[in-house]
C-alpha atoms as a PDB file:
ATOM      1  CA  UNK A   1      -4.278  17.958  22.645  1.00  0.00           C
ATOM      2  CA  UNK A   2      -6.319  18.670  26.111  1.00  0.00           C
ATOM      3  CA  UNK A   3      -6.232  16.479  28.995  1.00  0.00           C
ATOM      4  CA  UNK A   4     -10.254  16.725  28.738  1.00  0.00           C
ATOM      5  CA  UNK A   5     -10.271  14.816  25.606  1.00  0.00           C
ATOM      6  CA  UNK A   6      -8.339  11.956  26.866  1.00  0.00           C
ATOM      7  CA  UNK A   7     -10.080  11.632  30.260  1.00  0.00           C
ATOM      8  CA  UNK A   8     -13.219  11.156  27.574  1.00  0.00           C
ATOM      9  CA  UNK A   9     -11.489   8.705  25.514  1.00  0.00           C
ATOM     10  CA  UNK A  10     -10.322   7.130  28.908  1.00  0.00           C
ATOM     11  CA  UNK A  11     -14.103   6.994  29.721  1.00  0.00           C
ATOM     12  CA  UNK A  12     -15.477   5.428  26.644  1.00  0.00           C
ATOM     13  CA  UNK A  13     -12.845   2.735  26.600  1.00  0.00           C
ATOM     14  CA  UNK A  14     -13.501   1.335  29.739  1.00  0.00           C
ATOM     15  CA  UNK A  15     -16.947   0.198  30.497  1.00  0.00           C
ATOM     16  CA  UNK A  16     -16.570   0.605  34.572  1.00  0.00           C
ATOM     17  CA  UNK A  17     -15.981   4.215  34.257  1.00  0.00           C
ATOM     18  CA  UNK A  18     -18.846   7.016  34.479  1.00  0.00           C
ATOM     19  CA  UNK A  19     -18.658  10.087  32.185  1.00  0.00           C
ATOM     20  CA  UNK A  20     -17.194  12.649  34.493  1.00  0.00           C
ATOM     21  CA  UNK A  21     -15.915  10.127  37.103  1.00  0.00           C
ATOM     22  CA  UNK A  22     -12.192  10.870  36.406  1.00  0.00           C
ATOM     23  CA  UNK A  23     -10.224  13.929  36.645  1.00  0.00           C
ATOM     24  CA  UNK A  24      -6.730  14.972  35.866  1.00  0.00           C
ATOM     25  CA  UNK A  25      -5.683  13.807  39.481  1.00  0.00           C
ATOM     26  CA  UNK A  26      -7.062  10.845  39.713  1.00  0.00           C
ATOM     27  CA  UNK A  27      -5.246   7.843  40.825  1.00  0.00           C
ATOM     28  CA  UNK A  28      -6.081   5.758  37.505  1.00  0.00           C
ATOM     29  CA  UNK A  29      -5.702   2.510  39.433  1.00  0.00           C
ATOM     30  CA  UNK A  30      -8.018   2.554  42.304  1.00  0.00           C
ATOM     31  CA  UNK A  31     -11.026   4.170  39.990  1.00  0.00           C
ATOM     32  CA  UNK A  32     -11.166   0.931  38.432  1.00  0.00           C
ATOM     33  CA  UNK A  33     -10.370  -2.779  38.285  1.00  0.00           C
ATOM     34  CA  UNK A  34      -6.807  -2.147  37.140  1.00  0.00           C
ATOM     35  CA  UNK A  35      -5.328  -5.748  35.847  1.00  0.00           C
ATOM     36  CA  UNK A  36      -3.241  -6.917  32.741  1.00  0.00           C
ATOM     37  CA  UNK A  37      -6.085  -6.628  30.187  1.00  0.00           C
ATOM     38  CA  UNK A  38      -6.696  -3.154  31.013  1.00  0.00           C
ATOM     39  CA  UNK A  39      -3.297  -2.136  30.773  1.00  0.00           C
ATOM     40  CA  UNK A  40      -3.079  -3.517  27.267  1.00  0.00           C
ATOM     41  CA  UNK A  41      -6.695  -1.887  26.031  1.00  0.00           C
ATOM     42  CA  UNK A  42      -4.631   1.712  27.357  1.00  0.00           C
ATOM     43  CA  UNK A  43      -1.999   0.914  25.363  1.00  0.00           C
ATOM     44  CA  UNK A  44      -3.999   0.553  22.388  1.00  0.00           C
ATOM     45  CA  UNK A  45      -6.588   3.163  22.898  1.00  0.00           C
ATOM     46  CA  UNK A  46      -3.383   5.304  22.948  1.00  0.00           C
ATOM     47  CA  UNK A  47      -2.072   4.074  19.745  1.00  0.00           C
ATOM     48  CA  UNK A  48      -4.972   4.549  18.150  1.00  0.00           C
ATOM     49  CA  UNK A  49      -6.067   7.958  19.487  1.00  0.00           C
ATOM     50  CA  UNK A  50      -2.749   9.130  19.797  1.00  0.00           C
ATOM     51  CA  UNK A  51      -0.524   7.396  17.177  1.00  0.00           C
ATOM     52  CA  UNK A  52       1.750   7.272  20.399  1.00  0.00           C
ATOM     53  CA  UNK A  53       3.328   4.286  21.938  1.00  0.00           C
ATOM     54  CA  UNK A  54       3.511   3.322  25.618  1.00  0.00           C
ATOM     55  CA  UNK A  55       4.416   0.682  27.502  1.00  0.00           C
ATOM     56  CA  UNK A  56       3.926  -0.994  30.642  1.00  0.00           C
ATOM     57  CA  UNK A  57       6.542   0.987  32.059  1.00  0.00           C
ATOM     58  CA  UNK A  58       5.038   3.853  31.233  1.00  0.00           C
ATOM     59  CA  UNK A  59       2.481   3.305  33.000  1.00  0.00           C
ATOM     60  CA  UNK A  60       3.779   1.158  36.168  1.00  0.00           C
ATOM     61  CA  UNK A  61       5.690   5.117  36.827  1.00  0.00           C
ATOM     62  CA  UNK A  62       2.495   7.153  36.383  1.00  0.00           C
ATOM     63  CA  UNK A  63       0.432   7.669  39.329  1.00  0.00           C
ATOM     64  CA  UNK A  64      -2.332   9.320  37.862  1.00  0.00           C
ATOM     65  CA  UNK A  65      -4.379  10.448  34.826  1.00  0.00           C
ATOM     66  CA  UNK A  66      -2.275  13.667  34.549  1.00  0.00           C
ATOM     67  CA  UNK A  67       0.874  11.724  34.738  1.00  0.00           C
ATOM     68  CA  UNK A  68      -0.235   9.269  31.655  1.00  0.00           C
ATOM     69  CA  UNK A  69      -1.308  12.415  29.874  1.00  0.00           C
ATOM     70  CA  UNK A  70       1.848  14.313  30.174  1.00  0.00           C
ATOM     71  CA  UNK A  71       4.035  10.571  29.172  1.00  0.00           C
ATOM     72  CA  UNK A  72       1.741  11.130  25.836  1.00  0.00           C
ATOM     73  CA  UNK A  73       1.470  14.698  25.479  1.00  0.00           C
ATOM     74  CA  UNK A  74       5.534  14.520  25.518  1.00  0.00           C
ATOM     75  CA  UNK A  75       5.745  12.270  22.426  1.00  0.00           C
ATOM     76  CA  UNK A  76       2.698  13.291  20.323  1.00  0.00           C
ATOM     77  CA  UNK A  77       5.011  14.396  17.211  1.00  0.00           C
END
């Protein structure tokens, strides 16, 4: 699992997002639009990429990209 593979899933999901716009450190919030509905489509996209659950938790304590990936890097089994 690479942190480069996730900031590309991380770009497909979300429509607002460029391809190369986001980068390990990169405050995940203020790149785009971050509301409710987001939040849930992460969750998901996680799920499914990842077989890994997260919650909102999870990601109210992460910061940036490389904090979410290291919360799901810890768990992938």
């Amino acid at each position: 699992m690479k942190i480069e593979d996730f900031i590309a899933h991380l770009e497909e999901e979300y429509e607002d997002l460029a391809p190369g716009s986001l980068t390990p450190g990169s405050v995940f919030r203020e790149v785009f639009e971050w509301n409710s509905i987001n939040a849930l489509i992460l969750i998901a996209m996680v799920k499914t990429e990842y077989d890994v659950t997260i919650n909102a938790e999870d990601i109210a304590t992460s910061q940036t990209v490389q904090d979410l990936f290291r919360i799901i890097e810890s768990r992938v089994q």
